[in-house]
Protein backbone atom coordinates (compact mmCIF):
# COMPACT_ATOMS: atom_id res chain seq x y z
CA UNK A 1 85.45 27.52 37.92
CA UNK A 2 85.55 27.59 41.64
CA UNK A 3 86.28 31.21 42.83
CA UNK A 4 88.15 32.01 45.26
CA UNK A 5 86.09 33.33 47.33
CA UNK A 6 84.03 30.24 47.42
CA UNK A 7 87.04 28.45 48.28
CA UNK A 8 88.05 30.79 51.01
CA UNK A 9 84.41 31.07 52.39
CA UNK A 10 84.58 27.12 52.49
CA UNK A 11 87.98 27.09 53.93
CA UNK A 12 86.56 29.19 57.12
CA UNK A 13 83.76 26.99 57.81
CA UNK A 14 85.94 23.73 58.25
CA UNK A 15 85.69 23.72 62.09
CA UNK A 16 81.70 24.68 62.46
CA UNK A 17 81.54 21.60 60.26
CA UNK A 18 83.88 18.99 61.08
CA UNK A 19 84.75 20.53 65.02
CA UNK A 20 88.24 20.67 66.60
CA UNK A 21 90.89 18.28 66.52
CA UNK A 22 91.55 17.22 62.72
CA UNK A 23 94.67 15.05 61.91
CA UNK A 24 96.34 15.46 58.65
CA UNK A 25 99.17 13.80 57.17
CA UNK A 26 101.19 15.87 54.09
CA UNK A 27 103.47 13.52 52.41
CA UNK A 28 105.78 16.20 50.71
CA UNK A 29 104.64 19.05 53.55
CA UNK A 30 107.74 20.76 53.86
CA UNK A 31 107.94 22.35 50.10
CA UNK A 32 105.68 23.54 47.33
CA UNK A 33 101.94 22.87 47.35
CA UNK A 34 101.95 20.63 50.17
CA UNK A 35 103.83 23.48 52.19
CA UNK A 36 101.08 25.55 51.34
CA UNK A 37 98.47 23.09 51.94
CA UNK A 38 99.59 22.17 55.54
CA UNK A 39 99.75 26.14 55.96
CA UNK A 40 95.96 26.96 55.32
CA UNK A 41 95.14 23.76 57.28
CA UNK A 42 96.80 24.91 60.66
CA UNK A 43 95.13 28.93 60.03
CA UNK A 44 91.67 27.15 59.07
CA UNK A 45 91.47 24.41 61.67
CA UNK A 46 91.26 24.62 65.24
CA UNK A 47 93.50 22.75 67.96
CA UNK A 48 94.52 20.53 65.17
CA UNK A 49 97.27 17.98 64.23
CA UNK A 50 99.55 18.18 61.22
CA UNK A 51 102.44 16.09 60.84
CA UNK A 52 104.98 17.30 57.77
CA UNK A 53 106.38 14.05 56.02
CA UNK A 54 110.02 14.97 53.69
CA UNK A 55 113.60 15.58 53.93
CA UNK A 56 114.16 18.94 54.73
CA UNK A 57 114.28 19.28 58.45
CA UNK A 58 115.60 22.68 58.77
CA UNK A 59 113.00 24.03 56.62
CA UNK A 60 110.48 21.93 58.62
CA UNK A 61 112.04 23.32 62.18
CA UNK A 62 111.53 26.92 60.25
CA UNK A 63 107.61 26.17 59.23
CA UNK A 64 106.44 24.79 62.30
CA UNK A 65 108.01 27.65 64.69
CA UNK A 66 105.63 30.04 61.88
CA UNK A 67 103.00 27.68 62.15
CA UNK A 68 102.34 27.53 66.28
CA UNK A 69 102.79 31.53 65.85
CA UNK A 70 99.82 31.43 63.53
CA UNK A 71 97.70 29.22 65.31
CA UNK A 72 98.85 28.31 69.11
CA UNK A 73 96.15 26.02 69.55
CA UNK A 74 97.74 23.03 66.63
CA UNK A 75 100.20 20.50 67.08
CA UNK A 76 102.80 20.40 64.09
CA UNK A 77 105.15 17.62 63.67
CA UNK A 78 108.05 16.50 61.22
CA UNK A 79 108.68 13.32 60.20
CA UNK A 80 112.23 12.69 58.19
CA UNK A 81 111.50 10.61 55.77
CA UNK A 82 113.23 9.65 51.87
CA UNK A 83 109.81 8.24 50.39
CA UNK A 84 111.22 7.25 47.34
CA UNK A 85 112.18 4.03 49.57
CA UNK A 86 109.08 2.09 50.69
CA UNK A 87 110.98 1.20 54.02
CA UNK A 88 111.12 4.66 54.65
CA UNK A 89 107.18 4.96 53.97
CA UNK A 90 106.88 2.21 56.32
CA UNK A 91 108.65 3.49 59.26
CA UNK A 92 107.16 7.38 59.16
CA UNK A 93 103.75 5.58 59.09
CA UNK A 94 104.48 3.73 62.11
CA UNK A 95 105.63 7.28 63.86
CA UNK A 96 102.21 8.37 63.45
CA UNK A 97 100.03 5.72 63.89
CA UNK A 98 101.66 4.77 67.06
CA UNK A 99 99.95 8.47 68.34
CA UNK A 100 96.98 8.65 65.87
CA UNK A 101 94.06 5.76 65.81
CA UNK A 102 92.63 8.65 62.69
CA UNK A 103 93.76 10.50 60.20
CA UNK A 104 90.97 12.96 58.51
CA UNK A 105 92.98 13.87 55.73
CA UNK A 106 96.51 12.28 53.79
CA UNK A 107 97.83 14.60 51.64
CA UNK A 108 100.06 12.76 48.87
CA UNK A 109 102.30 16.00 46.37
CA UNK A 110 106.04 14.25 46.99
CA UNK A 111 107.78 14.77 43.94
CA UNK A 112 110.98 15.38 41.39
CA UNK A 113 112.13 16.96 38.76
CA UNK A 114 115.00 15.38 37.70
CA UNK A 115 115.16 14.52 33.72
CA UNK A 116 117.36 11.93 34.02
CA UNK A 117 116.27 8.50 32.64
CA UNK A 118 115.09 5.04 35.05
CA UNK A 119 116.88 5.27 38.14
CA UNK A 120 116.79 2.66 40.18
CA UNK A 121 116.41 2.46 44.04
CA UNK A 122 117.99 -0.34 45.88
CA UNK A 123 114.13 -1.67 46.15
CA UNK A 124 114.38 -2.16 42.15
CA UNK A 125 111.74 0.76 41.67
CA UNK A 126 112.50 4.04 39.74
CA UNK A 127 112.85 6.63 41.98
CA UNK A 128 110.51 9.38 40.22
CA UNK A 129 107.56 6.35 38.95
CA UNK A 130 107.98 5.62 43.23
CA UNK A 131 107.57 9.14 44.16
CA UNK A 132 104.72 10.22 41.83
CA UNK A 133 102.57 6.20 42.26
CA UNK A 134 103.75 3.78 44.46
CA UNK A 135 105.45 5.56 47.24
CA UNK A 136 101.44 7.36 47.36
CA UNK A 137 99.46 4.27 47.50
CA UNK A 138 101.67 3.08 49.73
CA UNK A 139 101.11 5.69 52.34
CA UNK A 140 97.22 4.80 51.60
CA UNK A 141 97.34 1.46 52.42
CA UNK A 142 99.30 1.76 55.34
CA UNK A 143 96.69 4.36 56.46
CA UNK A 144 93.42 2.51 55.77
CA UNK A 145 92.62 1.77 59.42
CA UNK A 146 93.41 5.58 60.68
CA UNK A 147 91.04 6.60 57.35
CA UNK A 148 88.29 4.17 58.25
CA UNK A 149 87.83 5.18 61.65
CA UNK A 150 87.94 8.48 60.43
CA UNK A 151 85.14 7.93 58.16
CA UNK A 152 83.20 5.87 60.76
CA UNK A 153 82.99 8.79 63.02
CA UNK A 154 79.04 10.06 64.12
CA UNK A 155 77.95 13.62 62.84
CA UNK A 156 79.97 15.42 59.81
CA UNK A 157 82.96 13.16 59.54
CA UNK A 158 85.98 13.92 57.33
CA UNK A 159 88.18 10.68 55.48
CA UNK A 160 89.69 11.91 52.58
CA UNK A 161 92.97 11.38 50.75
CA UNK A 162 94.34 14.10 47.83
CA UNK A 163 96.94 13.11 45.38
CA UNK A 164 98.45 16.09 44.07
CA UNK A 165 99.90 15.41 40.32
CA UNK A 166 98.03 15.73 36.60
CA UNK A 167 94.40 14.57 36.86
CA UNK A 168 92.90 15.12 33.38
CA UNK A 169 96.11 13.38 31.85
CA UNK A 170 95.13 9.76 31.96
CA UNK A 171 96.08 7.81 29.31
CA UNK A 172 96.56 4.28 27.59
CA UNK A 173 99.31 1.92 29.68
CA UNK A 174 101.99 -0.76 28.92
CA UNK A 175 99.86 -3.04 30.86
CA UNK A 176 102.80 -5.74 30.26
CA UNK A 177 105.09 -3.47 32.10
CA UNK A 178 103.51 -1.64 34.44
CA UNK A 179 106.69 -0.50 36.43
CA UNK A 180 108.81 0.43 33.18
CA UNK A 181 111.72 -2.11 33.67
CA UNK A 182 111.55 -1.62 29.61
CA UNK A 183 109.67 1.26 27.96
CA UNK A 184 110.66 3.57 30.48
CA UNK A 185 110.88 7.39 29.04
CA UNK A 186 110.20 10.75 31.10
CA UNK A 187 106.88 10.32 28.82
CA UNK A 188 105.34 7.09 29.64
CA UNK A 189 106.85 7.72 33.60
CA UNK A 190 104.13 10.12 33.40
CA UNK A 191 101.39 8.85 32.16
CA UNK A 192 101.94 5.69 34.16
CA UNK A 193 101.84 7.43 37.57
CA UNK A 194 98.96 9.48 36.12
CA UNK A 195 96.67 7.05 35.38
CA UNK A 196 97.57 4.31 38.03
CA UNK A 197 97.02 6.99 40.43
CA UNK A 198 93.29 7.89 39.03
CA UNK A 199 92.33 3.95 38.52
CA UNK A 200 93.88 3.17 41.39
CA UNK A 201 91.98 5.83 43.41
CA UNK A 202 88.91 4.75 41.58
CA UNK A 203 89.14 1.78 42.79
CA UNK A 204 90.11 2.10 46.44
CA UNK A 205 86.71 4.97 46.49
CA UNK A 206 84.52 1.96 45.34
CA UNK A 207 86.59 -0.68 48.22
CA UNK A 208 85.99 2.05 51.16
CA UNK A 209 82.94 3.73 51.22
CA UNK A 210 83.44 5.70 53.97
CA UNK A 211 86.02 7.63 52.44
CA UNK A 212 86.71 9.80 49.71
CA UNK A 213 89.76 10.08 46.95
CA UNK A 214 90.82 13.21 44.71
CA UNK A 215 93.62 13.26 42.41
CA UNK A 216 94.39 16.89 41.33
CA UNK A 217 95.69 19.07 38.83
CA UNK A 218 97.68 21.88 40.33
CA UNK A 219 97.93 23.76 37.08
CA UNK A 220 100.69 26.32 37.06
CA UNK A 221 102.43 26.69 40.38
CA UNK A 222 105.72 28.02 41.42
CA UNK A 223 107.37 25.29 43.53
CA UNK A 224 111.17 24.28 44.16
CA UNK A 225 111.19 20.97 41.88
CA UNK A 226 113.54 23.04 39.98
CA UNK A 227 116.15 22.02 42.63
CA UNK A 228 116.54 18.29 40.90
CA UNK A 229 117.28 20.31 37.73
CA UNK A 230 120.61 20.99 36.26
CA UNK A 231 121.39 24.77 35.53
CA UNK A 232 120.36 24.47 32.03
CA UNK A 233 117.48 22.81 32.62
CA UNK A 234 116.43 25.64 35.38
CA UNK A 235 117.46 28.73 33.16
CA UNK A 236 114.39 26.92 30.51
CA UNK A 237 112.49 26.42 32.89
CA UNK A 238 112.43 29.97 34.26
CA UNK A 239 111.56 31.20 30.83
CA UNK A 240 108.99 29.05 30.30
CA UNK A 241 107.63 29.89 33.85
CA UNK A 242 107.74 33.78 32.35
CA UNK A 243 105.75 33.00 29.51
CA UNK A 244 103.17 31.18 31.69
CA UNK A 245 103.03 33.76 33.73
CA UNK A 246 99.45 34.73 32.52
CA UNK A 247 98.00 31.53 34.02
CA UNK A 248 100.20 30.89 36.87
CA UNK A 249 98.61 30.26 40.29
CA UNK A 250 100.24 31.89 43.56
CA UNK A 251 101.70 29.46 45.92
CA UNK A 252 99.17 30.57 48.87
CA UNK A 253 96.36 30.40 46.31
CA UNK A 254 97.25 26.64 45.37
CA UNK A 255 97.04 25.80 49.52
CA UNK A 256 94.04 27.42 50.06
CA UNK A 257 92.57 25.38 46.79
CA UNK A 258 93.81 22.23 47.84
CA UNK A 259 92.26 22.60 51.37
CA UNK A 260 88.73 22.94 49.57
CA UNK A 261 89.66 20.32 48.06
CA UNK A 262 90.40 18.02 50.94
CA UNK A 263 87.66 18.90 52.96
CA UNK A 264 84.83 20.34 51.54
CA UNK A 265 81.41 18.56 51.34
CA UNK A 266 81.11 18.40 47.68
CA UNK A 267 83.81 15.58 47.56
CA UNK A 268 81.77 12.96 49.58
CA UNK A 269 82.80 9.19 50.26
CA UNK A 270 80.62 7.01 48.09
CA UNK A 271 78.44 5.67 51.15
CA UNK A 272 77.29 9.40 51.09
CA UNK A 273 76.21 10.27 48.04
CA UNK A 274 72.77 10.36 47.79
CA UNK A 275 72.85 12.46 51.08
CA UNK A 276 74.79 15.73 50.02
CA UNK A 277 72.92 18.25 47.91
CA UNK A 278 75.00 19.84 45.23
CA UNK A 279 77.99 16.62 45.23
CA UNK A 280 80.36 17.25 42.79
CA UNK A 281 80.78 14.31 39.61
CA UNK A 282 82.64 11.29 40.24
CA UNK A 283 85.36 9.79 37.84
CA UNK A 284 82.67 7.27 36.59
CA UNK A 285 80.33 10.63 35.70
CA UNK A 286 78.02 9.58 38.98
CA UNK A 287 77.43 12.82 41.18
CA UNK A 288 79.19 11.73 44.74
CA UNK A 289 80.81 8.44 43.90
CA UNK A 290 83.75 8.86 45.91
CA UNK A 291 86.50 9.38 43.48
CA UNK A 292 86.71 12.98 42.11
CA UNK A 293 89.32 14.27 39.17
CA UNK A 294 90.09 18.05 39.73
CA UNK A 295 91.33 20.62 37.31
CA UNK A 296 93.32 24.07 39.17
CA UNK A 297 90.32 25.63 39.07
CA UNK A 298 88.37 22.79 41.46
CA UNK A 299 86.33 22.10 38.48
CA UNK A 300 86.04 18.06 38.15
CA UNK A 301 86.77 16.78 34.95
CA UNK A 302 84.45 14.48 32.70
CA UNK A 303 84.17 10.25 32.68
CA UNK A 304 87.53 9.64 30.99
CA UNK A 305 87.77 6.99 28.47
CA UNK A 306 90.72 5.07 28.94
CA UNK A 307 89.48 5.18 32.27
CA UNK A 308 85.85 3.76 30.94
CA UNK A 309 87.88 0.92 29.55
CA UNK A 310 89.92 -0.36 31.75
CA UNK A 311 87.10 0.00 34.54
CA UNK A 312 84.94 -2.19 32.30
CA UNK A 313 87.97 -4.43 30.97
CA UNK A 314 89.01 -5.48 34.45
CA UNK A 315 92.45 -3.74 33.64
CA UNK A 316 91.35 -1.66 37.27
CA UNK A 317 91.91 -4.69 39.37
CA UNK A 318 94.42 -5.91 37.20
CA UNK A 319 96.55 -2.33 37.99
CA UNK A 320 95.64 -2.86 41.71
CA UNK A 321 96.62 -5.90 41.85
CA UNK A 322 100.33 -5.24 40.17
CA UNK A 323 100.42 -2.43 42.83
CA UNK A 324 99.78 -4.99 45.97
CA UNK A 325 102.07 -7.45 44.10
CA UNK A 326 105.11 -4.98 44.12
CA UNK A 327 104.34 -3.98 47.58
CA UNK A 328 105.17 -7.89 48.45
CA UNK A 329 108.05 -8.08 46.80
CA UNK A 330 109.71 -5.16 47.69
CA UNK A 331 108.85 -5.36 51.04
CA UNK A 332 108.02 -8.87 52.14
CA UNK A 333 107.20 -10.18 55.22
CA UNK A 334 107.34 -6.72 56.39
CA UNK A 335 104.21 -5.52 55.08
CA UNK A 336 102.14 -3.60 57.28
CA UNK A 337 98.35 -4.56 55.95
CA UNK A 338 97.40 -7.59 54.73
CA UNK A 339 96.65 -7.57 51.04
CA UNK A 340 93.68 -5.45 50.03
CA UNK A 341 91.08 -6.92 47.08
């Protein structure tokens, strides 16, 4: 376990290490972890640049009036965006790369709770399968120039991108339907956003050396997903959210984490790995390979197997490859990056 005051010590130490001027991006920023995330960023950094990615712009308005109170020196920003449509992704990327050539850090945690079964967008996607996988690599691709140059950068550099969602729950696919269109369940819409996510990631750490990937586990953490709920559905989940009291994280504790875990050096890209002392294990079980699976307590978690398999198997490419495939149909000719092997 990481302690806290590890994390926090860490956390202080971001601009002595990195310097001034830091760009992040928090898909999801104006709720929950990534709320909390994009908080400990602006009191840790110095004359930085956030921009706040979701749909609640009063809220947003709210948070970035706090924010400039706590730390004068940043520049906050709030992009409306519904990213459960890849047009939408689209168009809030092009808002901030039209003011940022980098982006140090990409923050992916935009979610739902809803129970309900497949439910289509008008791009043909499910909207929670979108939110939680392909809404997320979405924003990475579109990114991969900003993150680059990031990662490019002389001296201490910073490139990373955090996926916020169950690392640790990878498991076997329906590799002949990938999206769901016909074994979709609340069950297997988790574990194929899980593990897409984590091969995916995997895969991306080994295409671009220069930066770094980490899918997380938040463990317990009040948030407001309950707001997708019905009222029965919230009243269990309240009880259940009393009887995991005993292993519940606090909301500020879960931002402060999650900033370790975007920016500190034991998470290095793969082209630095044999230059960081103490690098934390990789998803392949190679100290500082580039893709790192966390638990709540910043732990990483062992070589998976499914995850074994399917990186000897070929099923990796095969996953990335569906990915780039659905990003062409959906959006076309309107793709902002050429394909990525």
């Amino acid at each position: 376990m990481v302690s806290i005051a590890t994390v926090l010590d860490s956390n202080s130490g971001i601009t002595r290490l990195y310097g001034s001027g830091l760009v992040g991006v928090f898909v999801g920023g104006t709720s929950g972890i990534g709320e909390s995330t994009a908080r400990a960023f602006i009191r840790n950094t110095n004359a930085s640049r956030a921009y706040l990615v979701g749909r609640d712009q009063a809220r947003a308005m709210n948070m970035i009036e706090e924010m400039r109170q706590i730390n004068p020196d940043s520049q906050i920003s709030f992009i409306k965006s519904d990213v459960t449509l890849l047009r939408e992704v689209d168009d809030a990327c092009r808002v901030i790369q039209q003011k940022e050539d980098k982006v140090n850090i990409l923050f992916l945690s935009p979610g739902t709770g809803t129970m309900k079964g497949r439910d289509e967008t008008d791009e043909g996607l499910d909207r929670k399968l979108n939110l939680h996988y392909y809404s997320r690599m979405r924003f990475v691709t579109n990114f991969l120039p900003q993150l680059i140059k990031a990662g490019e950068q002389s001296g201490p550099c910073l490139s990373r991108v955090i996926s916020v969602l169950e690392a640790g729950g990878e498991a076997a696919l329906h590799l002949d339907d990938l999206s769901l269109q016909t074994h979709y369940s609340l069950r297997n819409c988790a574990k194929h956003a899980i593990t897409m996510a984590s091969v995916s990631m995997e895969h991306l750490a080994a295409s671009y050396p220069h930066i770094s990937f980490v899918h997380s586990f938040p463990g317990v953490v009040r948030t407001r997903l309950d707001r997708d709920f019905g009222t029965a559905t919230k009243y269990a989940v309240a009880a259940l959210m009393v009887l995991a009291r005993p292993w519940e994280i606090a909301l500020d504790e879960s931002g402060e984490r999650h900033l370790y875990a975007a920016t500190s050096p034991r998470f290095p890209p793969r082209i630095y790995k044999d230059g960081v002392s103490g690098a934390a294990e990789g998803s392949d079980g190679v100290p500082g390979s580039g893709f790192y699976r966390l638990s709540s307590t910043g732990d990483t978690y062992k070589s998976n197997k499914i995850m074994g398999l399917y990186r000897a198997d070929g099923t990796r490419s095969l996953i990335w490859k569906h990915t780039l495939d659905v990003f062409a149909k959906v959006r076309g000719a309107q793709e902002m990056n050429p394909a990525i092997d």
